[in-house]
Protein backbone atom coordinates (compact mmCIF):
# COMPACT_ATOMS: atom_id res chain seq x y z
CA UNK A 1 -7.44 65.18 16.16
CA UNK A 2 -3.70 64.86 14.64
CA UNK A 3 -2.53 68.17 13.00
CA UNK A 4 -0.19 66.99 9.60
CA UNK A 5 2.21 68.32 7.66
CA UNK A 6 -0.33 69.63 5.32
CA UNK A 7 -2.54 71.54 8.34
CA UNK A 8 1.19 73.05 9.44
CA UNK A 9 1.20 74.40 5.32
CA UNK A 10 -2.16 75.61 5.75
CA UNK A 11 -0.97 77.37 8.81
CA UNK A 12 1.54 79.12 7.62
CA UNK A 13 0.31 82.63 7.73
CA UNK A 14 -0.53 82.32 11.04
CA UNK A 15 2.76 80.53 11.55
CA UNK A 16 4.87 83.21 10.37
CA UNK A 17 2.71 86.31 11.92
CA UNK A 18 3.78 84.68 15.54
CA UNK A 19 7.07 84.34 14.01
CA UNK A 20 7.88 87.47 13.09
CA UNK A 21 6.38 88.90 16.65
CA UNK A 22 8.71 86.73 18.27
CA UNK A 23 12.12 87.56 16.43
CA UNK A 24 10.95 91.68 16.56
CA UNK A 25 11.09 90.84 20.45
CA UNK A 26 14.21 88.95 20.26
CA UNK A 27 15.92 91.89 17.92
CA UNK A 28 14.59 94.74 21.00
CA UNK A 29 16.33 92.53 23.43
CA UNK A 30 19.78 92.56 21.56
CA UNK A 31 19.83 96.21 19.99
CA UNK A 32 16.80 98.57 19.92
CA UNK A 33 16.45 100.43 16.43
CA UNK A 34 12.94 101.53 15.63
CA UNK A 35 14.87 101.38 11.53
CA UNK A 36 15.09 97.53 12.65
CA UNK A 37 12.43 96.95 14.45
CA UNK A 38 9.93 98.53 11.07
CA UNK A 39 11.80 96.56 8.85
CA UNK A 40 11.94 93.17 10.25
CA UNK A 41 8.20 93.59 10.74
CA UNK A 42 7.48 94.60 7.34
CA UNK A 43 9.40 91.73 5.89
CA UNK A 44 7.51 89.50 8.21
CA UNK A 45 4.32 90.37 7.31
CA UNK A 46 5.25 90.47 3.36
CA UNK A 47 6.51 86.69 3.98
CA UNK A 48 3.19 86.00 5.84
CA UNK A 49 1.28 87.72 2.87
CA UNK A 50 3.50 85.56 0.05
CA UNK A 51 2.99 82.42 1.87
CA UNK A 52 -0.60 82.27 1.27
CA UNK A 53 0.15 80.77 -2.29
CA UNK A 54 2.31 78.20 -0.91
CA UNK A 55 -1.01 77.21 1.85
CA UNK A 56 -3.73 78.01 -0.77
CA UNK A 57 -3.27 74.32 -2.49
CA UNK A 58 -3.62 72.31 0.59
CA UNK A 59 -7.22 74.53 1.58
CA UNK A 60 -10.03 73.38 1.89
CA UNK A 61 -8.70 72.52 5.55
CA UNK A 62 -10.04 72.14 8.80
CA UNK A 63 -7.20 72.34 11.24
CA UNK A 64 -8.64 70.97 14.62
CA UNK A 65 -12.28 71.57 15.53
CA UNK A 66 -11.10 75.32 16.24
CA UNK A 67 -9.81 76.62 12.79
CA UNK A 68 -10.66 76.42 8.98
CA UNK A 69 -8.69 77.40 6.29
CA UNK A 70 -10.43 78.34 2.98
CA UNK A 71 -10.48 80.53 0.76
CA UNK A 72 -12.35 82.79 2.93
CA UNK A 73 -10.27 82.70 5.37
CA UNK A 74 -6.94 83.51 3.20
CA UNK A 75 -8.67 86.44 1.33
CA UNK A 76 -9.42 87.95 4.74
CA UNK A 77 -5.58 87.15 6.31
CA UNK A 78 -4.10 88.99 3.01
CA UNK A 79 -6.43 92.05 3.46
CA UNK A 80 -5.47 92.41 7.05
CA UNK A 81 -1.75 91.49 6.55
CA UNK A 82 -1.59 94.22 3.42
CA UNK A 83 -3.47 96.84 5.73
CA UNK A 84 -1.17 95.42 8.75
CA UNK A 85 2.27 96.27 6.00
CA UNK A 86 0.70 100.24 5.04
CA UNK A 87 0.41 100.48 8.99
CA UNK A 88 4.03 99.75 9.47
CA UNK A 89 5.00 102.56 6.62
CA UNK A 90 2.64 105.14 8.25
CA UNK A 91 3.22 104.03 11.71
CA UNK A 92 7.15 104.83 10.81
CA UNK A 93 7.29 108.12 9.62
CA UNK A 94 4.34 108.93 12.46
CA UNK A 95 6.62 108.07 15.92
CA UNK A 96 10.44 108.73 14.19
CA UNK A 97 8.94 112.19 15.17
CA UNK A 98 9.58 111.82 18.28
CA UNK A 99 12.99 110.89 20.46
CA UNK A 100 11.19 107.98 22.14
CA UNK A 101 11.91 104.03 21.46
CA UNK A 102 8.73 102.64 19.61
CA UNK A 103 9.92 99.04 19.22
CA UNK A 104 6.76 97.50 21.33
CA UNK A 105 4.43 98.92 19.10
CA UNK A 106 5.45 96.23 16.13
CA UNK A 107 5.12 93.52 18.25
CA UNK A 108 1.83 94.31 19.63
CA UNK A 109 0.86 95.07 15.82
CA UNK A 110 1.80 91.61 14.93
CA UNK A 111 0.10 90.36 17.88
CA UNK A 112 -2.98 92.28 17.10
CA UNK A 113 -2.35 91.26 13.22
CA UNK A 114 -2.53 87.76 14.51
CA UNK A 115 -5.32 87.83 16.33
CA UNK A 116 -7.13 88.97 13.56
CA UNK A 117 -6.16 86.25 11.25
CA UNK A 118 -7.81 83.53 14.09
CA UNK A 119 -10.83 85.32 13.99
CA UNK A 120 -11.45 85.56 10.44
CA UNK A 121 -10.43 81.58 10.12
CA UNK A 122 -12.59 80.77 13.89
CA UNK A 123 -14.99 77.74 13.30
CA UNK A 124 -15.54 77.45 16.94
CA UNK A 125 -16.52 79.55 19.90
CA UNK A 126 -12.98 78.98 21.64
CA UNK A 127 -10.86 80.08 18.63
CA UNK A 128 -13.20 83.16 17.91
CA UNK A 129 -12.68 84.22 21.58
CA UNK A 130 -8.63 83.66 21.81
CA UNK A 131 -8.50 85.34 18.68
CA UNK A 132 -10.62 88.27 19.76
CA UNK A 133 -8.54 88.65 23.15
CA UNK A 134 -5.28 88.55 21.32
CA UNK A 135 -6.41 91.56 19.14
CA UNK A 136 -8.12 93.69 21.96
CA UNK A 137 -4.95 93.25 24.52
CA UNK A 138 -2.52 94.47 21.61
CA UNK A 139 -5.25 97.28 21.03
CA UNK A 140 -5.11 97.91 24.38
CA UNK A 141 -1.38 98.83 24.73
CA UNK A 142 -1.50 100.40 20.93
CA UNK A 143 -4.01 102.98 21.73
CA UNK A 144 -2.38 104.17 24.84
CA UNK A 145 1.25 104.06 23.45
CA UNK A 146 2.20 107.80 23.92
CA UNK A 147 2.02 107.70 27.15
CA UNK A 148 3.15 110.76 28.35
CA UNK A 149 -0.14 112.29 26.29
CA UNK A 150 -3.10 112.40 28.25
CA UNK A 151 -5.45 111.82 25.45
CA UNK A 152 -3.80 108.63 24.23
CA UNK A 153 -4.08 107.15 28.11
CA UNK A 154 -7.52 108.34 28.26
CA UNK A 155 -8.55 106.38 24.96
CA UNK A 156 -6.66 103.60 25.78
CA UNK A 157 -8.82 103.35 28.94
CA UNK A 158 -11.80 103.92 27.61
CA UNK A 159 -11.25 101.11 25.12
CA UNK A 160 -10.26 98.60 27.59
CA UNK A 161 -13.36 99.05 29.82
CA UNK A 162 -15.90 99.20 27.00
CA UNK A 163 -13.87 96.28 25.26
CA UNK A 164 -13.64 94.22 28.10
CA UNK A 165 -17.93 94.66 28.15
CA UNK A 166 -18.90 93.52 24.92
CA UNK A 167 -16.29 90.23 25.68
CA UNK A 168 -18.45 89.78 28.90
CA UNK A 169 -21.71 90.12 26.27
CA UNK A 170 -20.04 87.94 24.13
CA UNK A 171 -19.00 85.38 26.81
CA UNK A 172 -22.24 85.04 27.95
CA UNK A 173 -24.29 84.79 25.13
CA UNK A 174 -21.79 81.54 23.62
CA UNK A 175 -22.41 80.14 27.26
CA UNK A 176 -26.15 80.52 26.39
CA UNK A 177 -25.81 78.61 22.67
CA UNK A 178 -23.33 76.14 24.42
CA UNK A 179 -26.42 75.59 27.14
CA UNK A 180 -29.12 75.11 24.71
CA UNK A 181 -27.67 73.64 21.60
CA UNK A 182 -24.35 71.15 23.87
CA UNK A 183 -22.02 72.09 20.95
CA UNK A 184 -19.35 75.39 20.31
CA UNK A 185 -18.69 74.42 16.63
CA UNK A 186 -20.18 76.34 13.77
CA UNK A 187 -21.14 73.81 11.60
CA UNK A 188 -22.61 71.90 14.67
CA UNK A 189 -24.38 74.86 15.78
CA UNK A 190 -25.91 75.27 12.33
CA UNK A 191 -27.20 71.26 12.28
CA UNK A 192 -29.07 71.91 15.30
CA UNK A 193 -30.49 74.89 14.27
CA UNK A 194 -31.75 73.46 11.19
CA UNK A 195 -33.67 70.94 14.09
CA UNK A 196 -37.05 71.44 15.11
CA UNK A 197 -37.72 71.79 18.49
CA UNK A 198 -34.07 73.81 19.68
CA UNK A 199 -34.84 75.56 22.68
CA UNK A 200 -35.37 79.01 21.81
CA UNK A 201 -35.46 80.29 25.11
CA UNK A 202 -32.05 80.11 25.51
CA UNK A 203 -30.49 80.65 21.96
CA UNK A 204 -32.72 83.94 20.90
CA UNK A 205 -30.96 85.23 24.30
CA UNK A 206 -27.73 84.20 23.63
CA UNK A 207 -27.66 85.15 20.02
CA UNK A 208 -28.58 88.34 21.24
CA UNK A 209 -25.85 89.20 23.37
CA UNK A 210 -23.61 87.61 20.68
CA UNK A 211 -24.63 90.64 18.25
CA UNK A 212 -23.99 93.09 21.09
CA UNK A 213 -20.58 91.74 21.63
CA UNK A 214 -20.17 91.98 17.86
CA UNK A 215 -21.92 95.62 17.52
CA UNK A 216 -19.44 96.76 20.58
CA UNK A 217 -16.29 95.77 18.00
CA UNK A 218 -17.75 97.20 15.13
CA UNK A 219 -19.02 100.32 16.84
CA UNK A 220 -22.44 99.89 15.53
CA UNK A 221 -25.09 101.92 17.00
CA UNK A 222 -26.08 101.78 19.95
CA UNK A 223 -22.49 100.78 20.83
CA UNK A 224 -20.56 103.22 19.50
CA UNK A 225 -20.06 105.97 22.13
CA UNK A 226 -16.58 105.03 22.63
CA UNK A 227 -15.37 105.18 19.18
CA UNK A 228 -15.38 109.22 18.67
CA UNK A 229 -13.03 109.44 21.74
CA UNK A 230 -10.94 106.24 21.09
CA UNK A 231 -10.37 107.54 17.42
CA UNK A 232 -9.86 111.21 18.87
CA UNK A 233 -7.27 110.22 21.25
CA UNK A 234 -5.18 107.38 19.75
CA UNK A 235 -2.03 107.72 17.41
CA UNK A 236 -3.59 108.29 14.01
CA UNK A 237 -1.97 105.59 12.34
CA UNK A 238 -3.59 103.40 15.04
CA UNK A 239 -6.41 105.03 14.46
CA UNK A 240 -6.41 103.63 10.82
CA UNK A 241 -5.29 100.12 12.43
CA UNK A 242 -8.61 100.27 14.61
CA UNK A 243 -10.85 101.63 12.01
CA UNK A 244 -9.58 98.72 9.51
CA UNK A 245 -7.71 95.79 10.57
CA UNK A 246 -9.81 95.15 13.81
CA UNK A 247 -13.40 95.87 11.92
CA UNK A 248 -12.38 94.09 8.89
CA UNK A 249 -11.71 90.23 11.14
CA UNK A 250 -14.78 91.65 13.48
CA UNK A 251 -16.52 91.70 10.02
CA UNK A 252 -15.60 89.00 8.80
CA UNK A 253 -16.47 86.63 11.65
CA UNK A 254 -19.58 87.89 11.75
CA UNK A 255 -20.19 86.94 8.23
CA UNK A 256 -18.77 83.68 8.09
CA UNK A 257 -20.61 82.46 11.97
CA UNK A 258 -23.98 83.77 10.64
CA UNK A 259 -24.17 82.57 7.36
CA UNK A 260 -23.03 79.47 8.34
CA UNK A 261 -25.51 79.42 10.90
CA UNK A 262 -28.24 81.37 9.40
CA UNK A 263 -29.04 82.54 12.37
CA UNK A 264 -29.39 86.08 11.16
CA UNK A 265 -32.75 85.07 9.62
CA UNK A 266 -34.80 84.33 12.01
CA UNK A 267 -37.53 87.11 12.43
CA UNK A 268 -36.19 88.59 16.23
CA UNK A 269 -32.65 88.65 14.65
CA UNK A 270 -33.66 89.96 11.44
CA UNK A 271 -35.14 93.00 12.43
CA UNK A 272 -32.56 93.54 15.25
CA UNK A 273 -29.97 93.34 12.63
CA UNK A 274 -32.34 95.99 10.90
CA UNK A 275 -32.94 98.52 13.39
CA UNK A 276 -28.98 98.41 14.02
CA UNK A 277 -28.45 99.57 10.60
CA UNK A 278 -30.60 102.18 10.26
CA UNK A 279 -29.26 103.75 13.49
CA UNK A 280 -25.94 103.46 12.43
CA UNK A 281 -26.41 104.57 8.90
CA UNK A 282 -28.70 107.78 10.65
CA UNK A 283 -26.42 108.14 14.16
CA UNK A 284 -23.03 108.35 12.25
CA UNK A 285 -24.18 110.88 9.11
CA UNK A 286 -26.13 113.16 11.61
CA UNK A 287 -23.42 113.39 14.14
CA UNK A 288 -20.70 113.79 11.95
CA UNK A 289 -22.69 117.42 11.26
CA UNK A 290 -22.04 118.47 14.35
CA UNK A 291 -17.78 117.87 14.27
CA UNK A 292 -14.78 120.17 13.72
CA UNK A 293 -12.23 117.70 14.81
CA UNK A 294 -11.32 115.60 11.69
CA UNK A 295 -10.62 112.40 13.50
CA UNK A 296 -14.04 112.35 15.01
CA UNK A 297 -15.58 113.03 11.66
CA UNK A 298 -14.39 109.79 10.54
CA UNK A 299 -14.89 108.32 13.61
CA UNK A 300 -18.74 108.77 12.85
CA UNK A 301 -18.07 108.73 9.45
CA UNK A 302 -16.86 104.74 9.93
CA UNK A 303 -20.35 103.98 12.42
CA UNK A 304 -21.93 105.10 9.25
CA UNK A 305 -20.13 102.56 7.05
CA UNK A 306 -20.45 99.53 9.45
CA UNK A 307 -24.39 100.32 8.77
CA UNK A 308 -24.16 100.11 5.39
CA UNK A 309 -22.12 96.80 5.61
CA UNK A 310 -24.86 95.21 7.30
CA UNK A 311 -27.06 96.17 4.66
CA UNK A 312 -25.60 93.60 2.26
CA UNK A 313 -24.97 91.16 5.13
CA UNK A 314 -28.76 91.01 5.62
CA UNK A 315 -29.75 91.00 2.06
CA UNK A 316 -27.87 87.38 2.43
CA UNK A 317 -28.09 84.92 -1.09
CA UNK A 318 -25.16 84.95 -3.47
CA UNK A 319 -25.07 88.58 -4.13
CA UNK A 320 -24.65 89.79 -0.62
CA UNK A 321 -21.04 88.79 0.49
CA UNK A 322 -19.62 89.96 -2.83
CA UNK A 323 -20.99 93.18 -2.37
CA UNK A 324 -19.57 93.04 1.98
CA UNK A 325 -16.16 92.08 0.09
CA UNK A 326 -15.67 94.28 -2.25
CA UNK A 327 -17.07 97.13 0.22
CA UNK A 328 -14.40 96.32 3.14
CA UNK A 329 -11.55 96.34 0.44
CA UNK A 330 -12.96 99.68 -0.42
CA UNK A 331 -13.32 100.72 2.88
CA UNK A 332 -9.58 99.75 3.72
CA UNK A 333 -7.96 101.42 1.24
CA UNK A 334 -9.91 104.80 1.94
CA UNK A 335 -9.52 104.46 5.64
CA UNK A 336 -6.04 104.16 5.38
CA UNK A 337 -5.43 106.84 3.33
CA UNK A 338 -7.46 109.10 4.95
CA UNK A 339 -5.72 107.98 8.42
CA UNK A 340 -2.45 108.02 6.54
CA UNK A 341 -3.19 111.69 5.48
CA UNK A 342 -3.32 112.50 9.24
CA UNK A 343 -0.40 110.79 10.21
CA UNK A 344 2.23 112.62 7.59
CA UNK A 345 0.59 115.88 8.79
CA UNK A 346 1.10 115.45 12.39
CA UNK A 347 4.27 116.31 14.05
CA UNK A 348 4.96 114.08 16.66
CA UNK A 349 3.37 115.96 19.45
CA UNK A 350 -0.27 116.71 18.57
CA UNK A 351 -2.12 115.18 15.47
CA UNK A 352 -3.44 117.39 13.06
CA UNK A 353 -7.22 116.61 13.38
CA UNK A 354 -8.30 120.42 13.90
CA UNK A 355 -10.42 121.13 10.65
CA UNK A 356 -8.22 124.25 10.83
CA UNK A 357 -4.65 122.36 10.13
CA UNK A 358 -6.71 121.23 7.12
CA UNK A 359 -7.37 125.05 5.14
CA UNK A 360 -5.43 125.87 2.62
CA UNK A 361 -3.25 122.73 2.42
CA UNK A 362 -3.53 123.03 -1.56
CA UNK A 363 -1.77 125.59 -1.22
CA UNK A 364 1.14 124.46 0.98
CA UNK A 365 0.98 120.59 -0.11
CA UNK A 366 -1.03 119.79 -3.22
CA UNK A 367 0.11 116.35 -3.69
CA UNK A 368 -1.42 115.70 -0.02
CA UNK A 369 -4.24 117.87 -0.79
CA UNK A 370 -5.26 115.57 -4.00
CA UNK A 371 -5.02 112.33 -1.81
CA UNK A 372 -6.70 113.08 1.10
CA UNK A 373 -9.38 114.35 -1.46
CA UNK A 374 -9.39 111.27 -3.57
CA UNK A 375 -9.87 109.23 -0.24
CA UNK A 376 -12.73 111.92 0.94
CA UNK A 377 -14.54 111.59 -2.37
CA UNK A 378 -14.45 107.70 -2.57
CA UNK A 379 -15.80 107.63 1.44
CA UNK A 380 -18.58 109.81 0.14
CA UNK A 381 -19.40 107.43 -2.98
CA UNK A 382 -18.33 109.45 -5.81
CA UNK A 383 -17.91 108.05 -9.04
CA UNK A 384 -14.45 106.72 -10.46
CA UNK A 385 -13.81 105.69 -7.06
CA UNK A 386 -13.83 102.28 -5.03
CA UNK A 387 -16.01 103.75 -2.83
CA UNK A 388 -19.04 103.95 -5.59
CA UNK A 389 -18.36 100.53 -6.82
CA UNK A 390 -18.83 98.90 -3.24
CA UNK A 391 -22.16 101.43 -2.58
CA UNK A 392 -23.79 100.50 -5.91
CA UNK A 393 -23.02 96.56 -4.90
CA UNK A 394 -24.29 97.28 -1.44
CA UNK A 395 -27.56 99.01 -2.86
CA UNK A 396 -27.78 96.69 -5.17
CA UNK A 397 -27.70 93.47 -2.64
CA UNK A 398 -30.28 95.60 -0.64
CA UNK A 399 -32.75 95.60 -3.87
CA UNK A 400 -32.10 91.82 -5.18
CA UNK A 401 -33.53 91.33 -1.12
CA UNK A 402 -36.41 93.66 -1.59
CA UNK A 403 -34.96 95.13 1.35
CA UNK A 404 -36.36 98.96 0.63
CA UNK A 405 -36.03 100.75 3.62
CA UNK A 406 -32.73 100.56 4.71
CA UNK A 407 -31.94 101.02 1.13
CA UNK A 408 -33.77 104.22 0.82
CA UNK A 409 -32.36 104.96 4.41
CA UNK A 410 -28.73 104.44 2.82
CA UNK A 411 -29.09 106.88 0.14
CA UNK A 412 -30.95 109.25 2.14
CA UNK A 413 -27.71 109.45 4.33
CA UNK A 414 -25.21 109.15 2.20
CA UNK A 415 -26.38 112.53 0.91
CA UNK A 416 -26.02 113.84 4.39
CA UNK A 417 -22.66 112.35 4.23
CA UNK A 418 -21.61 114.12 1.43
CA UNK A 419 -21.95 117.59 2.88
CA UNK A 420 -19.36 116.99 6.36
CA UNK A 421 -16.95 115.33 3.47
CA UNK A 422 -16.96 118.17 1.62
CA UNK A 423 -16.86 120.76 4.89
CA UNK A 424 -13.39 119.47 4.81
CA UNK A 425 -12.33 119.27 1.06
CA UNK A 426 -13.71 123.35 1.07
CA UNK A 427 -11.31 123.78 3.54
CA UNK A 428 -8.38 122.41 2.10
CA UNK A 429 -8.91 124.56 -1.14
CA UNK A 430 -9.75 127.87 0.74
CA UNK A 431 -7.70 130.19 1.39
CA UNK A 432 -4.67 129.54 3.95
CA UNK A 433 -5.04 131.84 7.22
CA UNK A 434 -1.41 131.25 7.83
CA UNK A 435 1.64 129.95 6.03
CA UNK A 436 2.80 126.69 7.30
CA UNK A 437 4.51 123.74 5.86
CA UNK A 438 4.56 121.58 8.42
CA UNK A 439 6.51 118.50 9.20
CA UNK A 440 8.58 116.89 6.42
CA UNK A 441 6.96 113.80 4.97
CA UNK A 442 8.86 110.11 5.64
CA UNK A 443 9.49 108.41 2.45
CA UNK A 444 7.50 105.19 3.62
CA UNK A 445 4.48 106.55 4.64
CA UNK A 446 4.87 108.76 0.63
CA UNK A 447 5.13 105.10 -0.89
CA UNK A 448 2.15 104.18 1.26
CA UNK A 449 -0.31 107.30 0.34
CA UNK A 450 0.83 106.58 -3.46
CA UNK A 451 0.50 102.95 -3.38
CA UNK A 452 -3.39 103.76 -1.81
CA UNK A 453 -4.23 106.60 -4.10
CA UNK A 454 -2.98 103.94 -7.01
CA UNK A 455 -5.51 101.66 -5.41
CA UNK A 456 -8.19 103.41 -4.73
CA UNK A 457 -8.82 104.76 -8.52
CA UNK A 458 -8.03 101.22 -9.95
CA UNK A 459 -10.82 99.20 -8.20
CA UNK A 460 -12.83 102.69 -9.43
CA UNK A 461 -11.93 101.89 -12.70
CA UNK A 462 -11.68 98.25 -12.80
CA UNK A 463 -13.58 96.47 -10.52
CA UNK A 464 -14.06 93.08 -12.08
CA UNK A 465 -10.95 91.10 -11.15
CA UNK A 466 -11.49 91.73 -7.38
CA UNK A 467 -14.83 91.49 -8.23
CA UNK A 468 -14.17 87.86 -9.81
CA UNK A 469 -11.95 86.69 -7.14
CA UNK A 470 -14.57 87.86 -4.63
CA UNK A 471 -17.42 85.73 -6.27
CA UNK A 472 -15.17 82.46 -6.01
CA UNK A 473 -14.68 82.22 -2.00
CA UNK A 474 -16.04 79.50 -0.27
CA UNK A 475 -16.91 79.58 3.32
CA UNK A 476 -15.35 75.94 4.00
């Protein structure tokens, strides 16, 4: 198959994401300049982000048997490039901290950025798996990056062992499909499907292992063990990178491969998918409780999420991925900000992620104070917030698909929820214990935390043009 000039349009993007890697590489080589490096990336990925008007008239396109770029796909590539552009504002003021160079960790964003991208536009089992291994190795080296911390190394490790798992699950359960149904295309994979008489045997198996690759990414219980210590131990503006960027393509993949395939509704899967949710939605509230570190509450805090995503994935029809879209734009900008909160606090050598760093902040830094509450209140589902507009869509899906007890299950924890959100709001308003302003705050990541806080009470407030543009993407 001939790529065009118009596939090479349709490309761009991706085009300029590998780009932009390449000449932050080439600028280390000449002169290193973490100023340089930070700014060549965020023009990069603001170039990537404006080029998807000049691709989005040439889409519907299917680039090779391996990619497809639709309007799907280029709503996912701008919400991961946007998230990819706060990163680099957080990520600056985070490591100019500390005297060490910090070049590498662009490019390995950019990398990881890219990555992402392929997976969200994958119509074949060989994209989705290049594009998976291109974000985990960049994860890889992101996670560990302070390497003279030991907790950084030790997440970093962690995530490459269990990471390089779930792609052995993953590997084997596409060599399974590839066995039964001869074909690694989506659309191909959904025709014989749709055949009576597949062989079961093999794809029910393969499926299978398929999900618990998937539910390793998303850190979806029963496969989230590593993500309280990977969160714990990673820079927190990678942290926020992980939570976001890397869940929101995982997401998406999974949305676009099973609803092409419907696969997801066939009994075994359906109540797998079920079962996974309700432990999520149960395992991430409950342990959460038990937390005084503030990373690791959102660590469990974002298991907790994943399970409600999956709610409106199952409910499937028309409803459902309006309600996963507008939930995962929700969930990035709250992420972020709460990530980004963490980041501005810390001062280069330890993160603040003690619930004690947290009391009395009012008091020292009200601005910060307000955000970090803001982003608390819209994780817990508050009104005025994006986070109750993408709950009541989520609930809602889960209702239009008579689907009643994970929906009960969802509100039922989302009240248990609200009390380890509000452990830590109490404790920014109480009473400081000692008088300490901590580490000046970078203008970037200040533009960042504004820009969020701006976004975060408009989609509270007005919904319906994301909402709208939502409704009109088509899975090519």
């Amino acid at each position: 198959m001939n790529v065009t000039g118009q596939d090479f349009i349709a490309l761009l993007p991706l085009l300029i994401l590998a780009a932009t890697a390449v000449a932050v590489m080439l600028a280390v080589a000449v002169h290193r300049s973490h100023a340089i490096s930070a700014s060549l990336s965020f023009i990069g990925l603001g170039i990537s982000l404006g080029s998807l008007w000049i691709a989005a008239p040439e889409l519907p396109r299917q680039v090779t048997p391996l990619l497809v770029l639709d309007s799907y796909a280029l709503f996912y590539i701008a919400l991961l490039v946007a998230a990819s552009m706060v990163f680099v504002l957080l990520a600056y003021g985070y490591f100019e901290k500390s005297e060490e160079d910090h070049d590498e960790m662009y490019i390995l964003m950019l990398v990881a950025t890219l990555g992402g991208a392929v997976l969200v536009s994958s119509s074949h089992f060989a994209s989705l798996f290049l594009g998976l291994e291109l974000l985990s190795v960049a994860l890889y080296g992101m996670i560990a990056y302070p390497r003279r911390r030991p907790l950084p190394l030790e997440a970093g490790i962690k995530y490459l062992v269990l990471a390089a798992v779930s792609a052995a699950f993953l590997l084997f359960g596409m060599a399974l499909v590839y066995g039964a149904l001869g074909t690694m295309q989506f659309d191909e994979i959904a025709a014989q499907l749709a055949r009576p008489g597949f062989d079961r045997w093999l794809v029910l198996p393969g499926t299978a292992l398929i999900v618990t690759g998937f539910g390793f990414k998303l850190a979806l219980a029963p496969f989230h063990i590593w993500t309280p210590d990977v969160y714990e131990g990673a820079p927190a503006p990678v942290t926020a990178y992980v939570a976001t960027v890397s869940k929101g393509a995982m997401f998406a993949l999974l949305l676009r491969y099973f609803y092409r395939t419907e696969a997801h509704q066939q009994t075994p899967l359906f109540v797998v998918f079920s079962v996974i949710a309700i432990a999520s939605m149960f395992a991430g509230n409950i342990l959460a409780l038990l937390q005084n570190n503030v990373k690791r509450i959102l660590a469990y805090s974002s298991i907790a999420h994943l399970g409600y995503l999956l709610v409106a994935f199952q409910a499937s029809g028309d409803f459902a991925p309006t309600a996963v879209g507008f939930y995962l734009v929700a969930y990035f900008v709250t992420t972020l900000g709460a990530f980004g909160v963490v980041a501005v606090l810390s001062d280069g050598t330890k993160d603040a992620d003690s619930l004690e760093d947290y009391r009395g902040l009012f008091w020292r830094r009200p601005a910060v104070a307000g955000v970090f509450t803001a982003m608390l209140f819209s994780l817990a589902g508050i009104p005025v917030t994006a986070g109750f507009i993408g709950k009541f869509y989520v609930v809602a899906a889960g209702v239009s698909a008579e689907m009643w007890a994970p929906v009960i299950i969802l509100v039922i924890t989302s009240a248990i929820g609200l009390f380890y959100y509000l452990r830590i709001v109490v404790a920014m308003y109480s009473e400081a214990t000692q008088a300490k302003a901590g580490p000046a705050i970078a203008p970037p990541a200040t533009v960042a935390l504004i820009f969020l806080a701006a976004a975060l009470v408009s989609l509270g407030l007005f919904p319906q043009p994301l909402l709208a543009l939502i409704r009109n993407l088509a899975m090519g």
